[in-house]
N, C-alpha and C. Protein backbone atom coordinates (compact mmCIF):
# COMPACT_ATOMS: atom_id res chain seq x y z
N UNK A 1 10.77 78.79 100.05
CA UNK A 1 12.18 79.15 99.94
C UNK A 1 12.57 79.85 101.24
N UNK A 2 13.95 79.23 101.79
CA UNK A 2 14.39 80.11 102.69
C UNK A 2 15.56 81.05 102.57
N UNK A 3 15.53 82.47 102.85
CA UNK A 3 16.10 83.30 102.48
C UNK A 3 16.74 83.99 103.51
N UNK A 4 18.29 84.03 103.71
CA UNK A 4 19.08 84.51 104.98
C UNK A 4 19.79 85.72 104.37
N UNK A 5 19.57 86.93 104.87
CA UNK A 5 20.62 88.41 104.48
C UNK A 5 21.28 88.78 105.20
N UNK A 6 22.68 89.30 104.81
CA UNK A 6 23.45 89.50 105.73
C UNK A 6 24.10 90.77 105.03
N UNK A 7 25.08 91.64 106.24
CA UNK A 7 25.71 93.02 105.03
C UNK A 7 26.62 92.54 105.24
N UNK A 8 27.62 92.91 104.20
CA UNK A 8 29.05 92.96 103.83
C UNK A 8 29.69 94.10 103.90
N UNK A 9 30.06 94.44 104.64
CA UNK A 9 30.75 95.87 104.82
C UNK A 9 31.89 96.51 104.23
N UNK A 10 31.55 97.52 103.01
CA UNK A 10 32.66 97.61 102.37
C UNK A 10 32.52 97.11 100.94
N UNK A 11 31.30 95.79 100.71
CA UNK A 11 31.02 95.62 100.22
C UNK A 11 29.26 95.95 99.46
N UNK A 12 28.91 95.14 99.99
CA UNK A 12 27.40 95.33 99.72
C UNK A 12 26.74 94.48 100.54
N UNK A 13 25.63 93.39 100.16
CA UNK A 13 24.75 92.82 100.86
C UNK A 13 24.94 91.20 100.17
N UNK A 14 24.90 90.20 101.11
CA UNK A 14 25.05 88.70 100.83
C UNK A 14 23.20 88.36 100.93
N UNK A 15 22.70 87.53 99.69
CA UNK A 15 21.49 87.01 100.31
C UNK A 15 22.16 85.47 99.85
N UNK A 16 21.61 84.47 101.01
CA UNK A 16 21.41 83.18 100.59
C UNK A 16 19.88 82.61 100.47
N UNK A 17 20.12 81.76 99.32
CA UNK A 17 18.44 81.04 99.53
C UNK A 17 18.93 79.60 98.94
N UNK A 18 17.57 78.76 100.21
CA UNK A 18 17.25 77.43 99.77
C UNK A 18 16.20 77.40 99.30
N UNK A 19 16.59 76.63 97.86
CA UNK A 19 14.83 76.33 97.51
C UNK A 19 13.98 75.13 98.10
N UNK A 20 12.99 74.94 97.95
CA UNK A 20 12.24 73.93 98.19
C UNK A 20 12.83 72.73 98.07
N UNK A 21 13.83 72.64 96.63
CA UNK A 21 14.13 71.48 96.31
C UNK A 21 15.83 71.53 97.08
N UNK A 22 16.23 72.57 97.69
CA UNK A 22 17.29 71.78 98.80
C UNK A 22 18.19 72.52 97.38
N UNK A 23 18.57 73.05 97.08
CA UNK A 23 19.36 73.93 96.15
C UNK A 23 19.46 75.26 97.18
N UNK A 24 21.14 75.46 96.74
CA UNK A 24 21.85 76.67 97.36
C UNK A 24 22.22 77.60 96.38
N UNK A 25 21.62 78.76 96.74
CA UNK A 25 21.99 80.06 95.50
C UNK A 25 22.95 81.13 96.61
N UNK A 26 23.46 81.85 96.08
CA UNK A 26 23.95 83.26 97.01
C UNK A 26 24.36 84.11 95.57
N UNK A 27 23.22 84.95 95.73
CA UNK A 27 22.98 86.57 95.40
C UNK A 27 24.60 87.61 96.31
N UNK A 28 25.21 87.75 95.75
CA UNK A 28 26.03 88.95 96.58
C UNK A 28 25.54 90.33 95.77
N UNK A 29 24.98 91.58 95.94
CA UNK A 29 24.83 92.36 95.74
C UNK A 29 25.95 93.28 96.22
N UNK A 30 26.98 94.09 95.29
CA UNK A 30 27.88 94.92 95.31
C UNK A 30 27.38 96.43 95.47
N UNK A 31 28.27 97.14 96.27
CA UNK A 31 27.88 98.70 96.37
C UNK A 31 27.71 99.46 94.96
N UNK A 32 28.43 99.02 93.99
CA UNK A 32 28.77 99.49 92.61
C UNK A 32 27.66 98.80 91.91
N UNK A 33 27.07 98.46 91.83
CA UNK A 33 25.65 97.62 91.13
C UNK A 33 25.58 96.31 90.54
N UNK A 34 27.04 95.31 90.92
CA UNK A 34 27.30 94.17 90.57
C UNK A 34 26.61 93.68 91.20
N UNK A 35 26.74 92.27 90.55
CA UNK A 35 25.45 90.81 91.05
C UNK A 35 26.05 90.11 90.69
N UNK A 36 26.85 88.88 91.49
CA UNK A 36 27.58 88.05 91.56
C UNK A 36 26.57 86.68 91.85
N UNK A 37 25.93 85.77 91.78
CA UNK A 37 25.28 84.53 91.35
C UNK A 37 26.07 83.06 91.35
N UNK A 38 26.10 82.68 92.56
CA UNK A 38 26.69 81.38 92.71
C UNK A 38 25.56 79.71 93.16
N UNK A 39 25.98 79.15 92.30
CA UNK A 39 25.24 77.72 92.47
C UNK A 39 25.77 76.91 93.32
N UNK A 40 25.71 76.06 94.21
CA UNK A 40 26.20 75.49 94.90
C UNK A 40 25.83 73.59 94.89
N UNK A 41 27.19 72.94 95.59
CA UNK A 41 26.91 71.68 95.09
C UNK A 41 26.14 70.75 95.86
N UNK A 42 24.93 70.38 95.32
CA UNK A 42 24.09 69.18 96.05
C UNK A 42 24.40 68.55 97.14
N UNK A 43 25.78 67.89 96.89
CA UNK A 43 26.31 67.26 98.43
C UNK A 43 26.87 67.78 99.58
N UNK A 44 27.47 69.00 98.72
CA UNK A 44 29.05 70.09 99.67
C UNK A 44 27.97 71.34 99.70
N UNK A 45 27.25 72.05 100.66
CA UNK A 45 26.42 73.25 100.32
C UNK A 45 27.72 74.07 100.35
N UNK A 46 28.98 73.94 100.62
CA UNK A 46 29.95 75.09 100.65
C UNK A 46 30.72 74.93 99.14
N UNK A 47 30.53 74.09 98.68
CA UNK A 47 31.35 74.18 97.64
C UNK A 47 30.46 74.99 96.17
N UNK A 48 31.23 75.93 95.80
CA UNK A 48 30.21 76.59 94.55
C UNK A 48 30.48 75.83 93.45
N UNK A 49 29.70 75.32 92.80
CA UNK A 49 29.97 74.69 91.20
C UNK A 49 29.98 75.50 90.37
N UNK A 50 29.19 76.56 90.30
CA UNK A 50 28.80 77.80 89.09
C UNK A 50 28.81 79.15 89.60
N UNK A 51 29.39 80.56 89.07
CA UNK A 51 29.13 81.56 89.09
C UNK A 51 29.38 82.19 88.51
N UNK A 52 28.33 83.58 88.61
CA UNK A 52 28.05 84.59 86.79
C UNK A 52 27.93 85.90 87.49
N UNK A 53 28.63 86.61 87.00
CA UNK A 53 28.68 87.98 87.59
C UNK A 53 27.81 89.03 86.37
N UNK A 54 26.73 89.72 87.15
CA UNK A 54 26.15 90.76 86.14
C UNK A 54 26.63 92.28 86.29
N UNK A 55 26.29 93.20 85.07
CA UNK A 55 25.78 94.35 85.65
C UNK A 55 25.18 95.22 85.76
N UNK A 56 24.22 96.13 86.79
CA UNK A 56 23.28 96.42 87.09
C UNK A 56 22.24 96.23 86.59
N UNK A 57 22.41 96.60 85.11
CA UNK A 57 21.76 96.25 83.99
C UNK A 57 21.16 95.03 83.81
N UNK A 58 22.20 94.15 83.28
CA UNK A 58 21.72 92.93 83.34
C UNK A 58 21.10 92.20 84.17
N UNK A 59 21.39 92.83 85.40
CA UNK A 59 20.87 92.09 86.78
C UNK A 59 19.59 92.12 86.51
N UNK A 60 18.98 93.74 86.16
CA UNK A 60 17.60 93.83 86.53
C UNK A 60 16.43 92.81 84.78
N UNK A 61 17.25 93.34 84.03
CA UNK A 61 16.72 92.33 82.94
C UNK A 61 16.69 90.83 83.07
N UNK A 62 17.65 90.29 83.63
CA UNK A 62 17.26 88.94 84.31
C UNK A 62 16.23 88.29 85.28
N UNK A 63 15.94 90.24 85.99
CA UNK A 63 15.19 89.82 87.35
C UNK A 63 13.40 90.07 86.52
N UNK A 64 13.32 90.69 85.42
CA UNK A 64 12.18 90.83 84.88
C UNK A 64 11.74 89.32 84.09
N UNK A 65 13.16 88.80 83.49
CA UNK A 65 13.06 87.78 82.74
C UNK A 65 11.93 86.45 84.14
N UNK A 66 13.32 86.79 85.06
CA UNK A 66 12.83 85.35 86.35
C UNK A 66 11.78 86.15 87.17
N UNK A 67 11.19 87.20 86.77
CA UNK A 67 9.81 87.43 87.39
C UNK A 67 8.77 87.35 86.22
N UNK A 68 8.70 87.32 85.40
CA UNK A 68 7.54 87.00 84.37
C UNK A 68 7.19 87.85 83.87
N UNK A 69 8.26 89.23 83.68
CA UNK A 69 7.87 90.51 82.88
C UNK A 69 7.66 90.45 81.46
N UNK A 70 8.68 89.31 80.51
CA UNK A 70 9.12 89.20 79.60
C UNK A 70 8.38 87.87 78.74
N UNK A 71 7.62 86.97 79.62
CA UNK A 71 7.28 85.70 79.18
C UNK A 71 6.42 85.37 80.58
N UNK A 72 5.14 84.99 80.52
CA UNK A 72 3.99 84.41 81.61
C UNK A 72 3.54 83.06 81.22
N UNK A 73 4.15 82.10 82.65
CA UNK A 73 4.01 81.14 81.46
C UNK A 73 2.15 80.65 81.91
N UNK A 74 1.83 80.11 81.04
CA UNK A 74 0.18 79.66 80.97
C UNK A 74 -0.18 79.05 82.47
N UNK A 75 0.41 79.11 83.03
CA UNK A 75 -0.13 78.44 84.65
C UNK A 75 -0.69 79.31 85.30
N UNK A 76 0.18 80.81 85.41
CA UNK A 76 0.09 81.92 86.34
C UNK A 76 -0.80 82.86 85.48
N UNK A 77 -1.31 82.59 84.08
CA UNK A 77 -2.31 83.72 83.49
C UNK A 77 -3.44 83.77 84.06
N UNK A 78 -3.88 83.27 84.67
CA UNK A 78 -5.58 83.16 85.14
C UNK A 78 -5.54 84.23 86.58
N UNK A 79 -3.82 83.55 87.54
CA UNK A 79 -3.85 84.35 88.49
C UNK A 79 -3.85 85.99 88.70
N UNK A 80 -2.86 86.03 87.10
CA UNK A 80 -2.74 87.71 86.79
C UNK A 80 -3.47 88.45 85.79
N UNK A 81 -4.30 87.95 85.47
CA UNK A 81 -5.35 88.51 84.66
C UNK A 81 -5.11 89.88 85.27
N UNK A 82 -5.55 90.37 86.49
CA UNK A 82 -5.57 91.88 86.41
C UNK A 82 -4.57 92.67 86.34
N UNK A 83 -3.36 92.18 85.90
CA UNK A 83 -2.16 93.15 86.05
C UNK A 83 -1.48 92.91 84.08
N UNK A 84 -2.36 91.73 83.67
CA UNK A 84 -1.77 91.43 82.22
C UNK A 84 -0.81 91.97 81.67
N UNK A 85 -0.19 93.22 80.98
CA UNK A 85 0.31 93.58 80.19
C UNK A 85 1.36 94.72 81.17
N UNK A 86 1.13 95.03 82.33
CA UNK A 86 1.91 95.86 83.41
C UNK A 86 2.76 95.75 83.68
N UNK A 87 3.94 96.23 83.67
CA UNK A 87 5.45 96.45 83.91
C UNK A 87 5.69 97.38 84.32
N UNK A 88 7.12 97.24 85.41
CA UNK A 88 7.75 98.17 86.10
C UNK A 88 9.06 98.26 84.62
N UNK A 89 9.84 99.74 84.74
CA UNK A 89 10.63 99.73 84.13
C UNK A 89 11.39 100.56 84.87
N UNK A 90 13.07 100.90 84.58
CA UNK A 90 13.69 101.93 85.29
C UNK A 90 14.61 102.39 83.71
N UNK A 91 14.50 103.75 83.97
CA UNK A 91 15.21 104.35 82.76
C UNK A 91 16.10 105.71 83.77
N UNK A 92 17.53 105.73 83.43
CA UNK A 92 17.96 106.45 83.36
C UNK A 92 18.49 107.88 82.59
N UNK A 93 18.58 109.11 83.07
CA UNK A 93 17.74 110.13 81.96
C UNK A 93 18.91 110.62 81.34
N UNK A 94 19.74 110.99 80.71
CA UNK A 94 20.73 111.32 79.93
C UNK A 94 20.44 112.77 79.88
N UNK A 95 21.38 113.74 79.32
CA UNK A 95 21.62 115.29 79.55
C UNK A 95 20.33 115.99 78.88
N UNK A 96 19.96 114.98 77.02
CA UNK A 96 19.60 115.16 76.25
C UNK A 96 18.08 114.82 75.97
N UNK A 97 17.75 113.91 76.90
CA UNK A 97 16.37 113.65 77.10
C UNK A 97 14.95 114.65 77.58
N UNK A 98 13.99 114.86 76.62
CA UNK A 98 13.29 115.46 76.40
C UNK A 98 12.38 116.47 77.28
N UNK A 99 12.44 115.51 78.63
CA UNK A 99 11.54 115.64 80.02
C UNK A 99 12.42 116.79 80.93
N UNK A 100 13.76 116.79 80.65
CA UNK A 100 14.72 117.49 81.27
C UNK A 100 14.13 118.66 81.44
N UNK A 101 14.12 118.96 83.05
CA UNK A 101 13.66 120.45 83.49
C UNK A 101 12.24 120.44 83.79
N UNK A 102 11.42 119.65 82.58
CA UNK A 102 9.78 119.79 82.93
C UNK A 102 9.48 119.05 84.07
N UNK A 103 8.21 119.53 84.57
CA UNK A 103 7.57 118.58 85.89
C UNK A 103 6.70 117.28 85.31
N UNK A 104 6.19 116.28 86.11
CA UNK A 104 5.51 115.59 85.67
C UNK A 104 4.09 116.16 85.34
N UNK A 105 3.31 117.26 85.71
CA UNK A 105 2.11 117.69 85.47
C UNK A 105 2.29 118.37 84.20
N UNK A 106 3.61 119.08 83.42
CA UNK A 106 3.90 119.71 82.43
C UNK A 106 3.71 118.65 81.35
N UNK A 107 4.28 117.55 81.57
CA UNK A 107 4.50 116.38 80.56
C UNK A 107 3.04 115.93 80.28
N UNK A 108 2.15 115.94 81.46
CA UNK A 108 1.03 115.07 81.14
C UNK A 108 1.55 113.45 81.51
N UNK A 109 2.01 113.07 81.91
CA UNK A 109 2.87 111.85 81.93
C UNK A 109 1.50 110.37 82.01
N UNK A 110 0.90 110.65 82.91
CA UNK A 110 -0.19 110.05 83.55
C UNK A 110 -1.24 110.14 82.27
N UNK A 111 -2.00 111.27 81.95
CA UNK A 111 -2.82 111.60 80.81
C UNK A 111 -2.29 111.57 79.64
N UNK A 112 -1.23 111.54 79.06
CA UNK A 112 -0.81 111.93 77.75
C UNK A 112 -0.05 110.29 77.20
N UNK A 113 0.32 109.61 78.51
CA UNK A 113 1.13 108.54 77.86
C UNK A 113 0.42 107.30 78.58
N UNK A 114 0.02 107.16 79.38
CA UNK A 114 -0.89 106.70 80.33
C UNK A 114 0.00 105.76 81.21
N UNK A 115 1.11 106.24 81.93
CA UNK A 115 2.04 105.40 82.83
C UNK A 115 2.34 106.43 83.97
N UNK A 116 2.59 105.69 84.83
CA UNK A 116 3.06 105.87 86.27
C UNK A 116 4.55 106.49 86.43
N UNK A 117 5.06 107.57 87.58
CA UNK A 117 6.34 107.57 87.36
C UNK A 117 6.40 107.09 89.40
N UNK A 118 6.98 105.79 89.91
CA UNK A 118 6.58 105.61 90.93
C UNK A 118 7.18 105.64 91.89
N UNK A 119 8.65 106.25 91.43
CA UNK A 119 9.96 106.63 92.10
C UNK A 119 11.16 107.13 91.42
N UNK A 120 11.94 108.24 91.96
CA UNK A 120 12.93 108.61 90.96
C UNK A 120 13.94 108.71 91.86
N UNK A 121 14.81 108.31 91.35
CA UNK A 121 16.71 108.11 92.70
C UNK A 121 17.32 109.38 91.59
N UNK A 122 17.66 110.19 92.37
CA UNK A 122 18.80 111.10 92.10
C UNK A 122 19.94 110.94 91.98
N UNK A 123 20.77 111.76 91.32
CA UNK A 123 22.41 111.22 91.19
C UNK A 123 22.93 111.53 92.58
N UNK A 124 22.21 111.86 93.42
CA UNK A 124 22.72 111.99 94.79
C UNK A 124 22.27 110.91 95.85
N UNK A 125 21.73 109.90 94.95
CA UNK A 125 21.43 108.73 95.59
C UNK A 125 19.55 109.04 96.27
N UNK A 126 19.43 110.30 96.75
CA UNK A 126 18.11 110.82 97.34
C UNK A 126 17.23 109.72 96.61
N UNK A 127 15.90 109.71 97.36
CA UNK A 127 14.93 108.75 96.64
C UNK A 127 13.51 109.61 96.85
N UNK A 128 12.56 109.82 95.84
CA UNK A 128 11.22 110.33 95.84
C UNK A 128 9.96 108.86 95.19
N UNK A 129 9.13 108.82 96.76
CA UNK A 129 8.44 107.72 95.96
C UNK A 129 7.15 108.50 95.92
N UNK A 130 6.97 108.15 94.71
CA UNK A 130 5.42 108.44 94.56
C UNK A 130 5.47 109.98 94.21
N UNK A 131 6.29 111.05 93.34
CA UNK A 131 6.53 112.01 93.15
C UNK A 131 5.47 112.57 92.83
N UNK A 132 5.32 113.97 93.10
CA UNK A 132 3.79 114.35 92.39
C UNK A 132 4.11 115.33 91.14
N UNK A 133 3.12 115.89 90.96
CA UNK A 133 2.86 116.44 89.46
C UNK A 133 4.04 118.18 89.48
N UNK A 134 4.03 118.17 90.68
CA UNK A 134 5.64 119.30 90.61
C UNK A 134 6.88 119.10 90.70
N UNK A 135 7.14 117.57 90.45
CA UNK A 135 8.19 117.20 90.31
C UNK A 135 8.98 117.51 89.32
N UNK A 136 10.24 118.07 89.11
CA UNK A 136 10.85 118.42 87.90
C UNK A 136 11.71 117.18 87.58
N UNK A 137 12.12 116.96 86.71
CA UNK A 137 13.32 115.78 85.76
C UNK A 137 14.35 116.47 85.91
N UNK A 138 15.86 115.73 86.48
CA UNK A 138 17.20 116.20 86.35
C UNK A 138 17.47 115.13 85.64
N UNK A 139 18.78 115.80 84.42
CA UNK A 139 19.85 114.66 84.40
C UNK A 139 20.38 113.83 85.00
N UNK A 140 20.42 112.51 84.50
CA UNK A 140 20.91 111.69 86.15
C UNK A 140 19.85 110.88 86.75
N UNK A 141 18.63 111.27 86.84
CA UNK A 141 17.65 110.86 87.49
C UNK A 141 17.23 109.27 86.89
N UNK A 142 17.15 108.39 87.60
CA UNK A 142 16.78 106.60 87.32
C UNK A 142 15.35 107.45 87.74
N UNK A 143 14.26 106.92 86.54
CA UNK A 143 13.17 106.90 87.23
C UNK A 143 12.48 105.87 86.95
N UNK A 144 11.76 105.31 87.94
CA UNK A 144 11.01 103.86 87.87
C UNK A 144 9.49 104.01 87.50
N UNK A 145 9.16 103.41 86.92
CA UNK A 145 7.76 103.74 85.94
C UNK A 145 7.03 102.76 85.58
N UNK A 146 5.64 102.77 85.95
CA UNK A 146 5.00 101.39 85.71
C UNK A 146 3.84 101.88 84.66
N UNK A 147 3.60 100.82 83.55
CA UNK A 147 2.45 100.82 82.71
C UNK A 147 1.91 99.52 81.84
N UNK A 148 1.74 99.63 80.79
CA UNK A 148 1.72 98.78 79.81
C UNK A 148 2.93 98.69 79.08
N UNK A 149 3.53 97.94 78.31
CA UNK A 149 4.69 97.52 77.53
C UNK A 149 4.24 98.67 76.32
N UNK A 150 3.38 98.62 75.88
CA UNK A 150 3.45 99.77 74.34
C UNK A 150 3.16 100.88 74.91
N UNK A 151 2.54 101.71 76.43
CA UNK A 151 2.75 102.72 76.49
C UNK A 151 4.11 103.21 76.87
N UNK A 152 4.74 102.35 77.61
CA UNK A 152 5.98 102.46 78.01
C UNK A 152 6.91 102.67 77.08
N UNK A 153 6.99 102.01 76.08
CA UNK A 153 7.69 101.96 74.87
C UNK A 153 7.94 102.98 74.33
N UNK A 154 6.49 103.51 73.66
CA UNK A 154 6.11 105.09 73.65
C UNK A 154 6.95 106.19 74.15
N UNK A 155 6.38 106.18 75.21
CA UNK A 155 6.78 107.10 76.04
C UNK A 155 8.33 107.40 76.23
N UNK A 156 9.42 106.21 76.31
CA UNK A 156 10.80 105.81 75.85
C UNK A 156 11.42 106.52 75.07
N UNK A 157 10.76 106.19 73.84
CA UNK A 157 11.02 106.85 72.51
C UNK A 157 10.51 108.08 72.33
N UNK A 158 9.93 108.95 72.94
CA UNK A 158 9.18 110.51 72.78
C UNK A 158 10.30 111.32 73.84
N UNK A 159 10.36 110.57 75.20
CA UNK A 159 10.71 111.09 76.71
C UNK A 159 12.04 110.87 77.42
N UNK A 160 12.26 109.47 76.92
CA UNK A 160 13.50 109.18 77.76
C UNK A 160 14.89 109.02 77.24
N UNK A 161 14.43 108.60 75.96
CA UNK A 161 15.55 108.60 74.69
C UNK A 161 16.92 107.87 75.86
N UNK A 162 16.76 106.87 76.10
CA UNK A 162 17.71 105.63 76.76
C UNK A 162 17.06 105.06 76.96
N UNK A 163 18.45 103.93 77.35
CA UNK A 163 18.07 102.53 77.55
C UNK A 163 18.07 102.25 78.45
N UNK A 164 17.36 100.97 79.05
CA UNK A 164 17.29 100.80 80.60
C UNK A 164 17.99 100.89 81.14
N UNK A 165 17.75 101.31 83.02
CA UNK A 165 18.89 101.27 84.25
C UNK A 165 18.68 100.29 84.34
């Protein structure tokens, strides 16, 4: 696949891609967290036949769906045997969520639930990758978290009390 990025100023970021099979997509990524998705026509590469606008949300549940978070299909199991059941997730933390104020070494996060916290974006946009165990939880905070699907789950329902970013 070939893949051309460009910024939009004012806007956000344009990606185009050709696939293998000579198919035209364009991804527009919006400053506001829209995802705009246009198909383009076989003969006319300028002419769009189809487009679906997401948001943020949906974007990223689509992008788990078309990465194999949600469904692996039997071709690629042998290749991922070592990552099997592993998912990234992003949860945004609400006023009321449990973690609020504690650090990750307070929670046990790692030992107690057995998942990763592997980046957290602030409502100030700031980004911490790879936070360590004195990290405290604000309201506001998207934090991205990798584990298993039932520890994650878990942990959701005890910690994060929302639904995905």
């Amino acid at each position: 696949m070939n893949i051309r990025e460009s910024d939009l100023p004012g806007i956000g970021k344009k990606f185009e891609l050709m696939t293998d099979n000579d198919d035209k997509v364009v991804v527009i990524i919006h400053d506001d967290g829209r995802r705009e998705v246009y198909h383009y026509d076989d003969e006319d590469l300028d002419e769009s036949i189809s487009g679906v606008t997401f948001t943020d949300s949906e974007a990223r549940q689509l992008a788990s769906i078309i990465g194999g978070m949600t469904y692996k299909p039997k071709a690629v199991e042998t290749i991922e045997v070592a990552f099997d059941d592993l998912v990234i997730e992003w949860y945004k933390l609400g006023p009321n969520a449990p973690i609020i104020g504690k650090t990750i070494g307070e929670i046990g996060i790692r030992q107690n639930y057995n998942i990763n916290i592997i980046g957290i974006v602030r409502k100030n946009h700031s980004k911490q990758l790879n936070p360590g165990v004195d990290t405290a939880f604000k309201s506001g905070d998207t934090i991205v978290i990798s584990g298993e699907r039932a520890d994650i789950k878990r942990a959701n329902s005890e910690l994060f009390l929302k639904e995905r970013g």
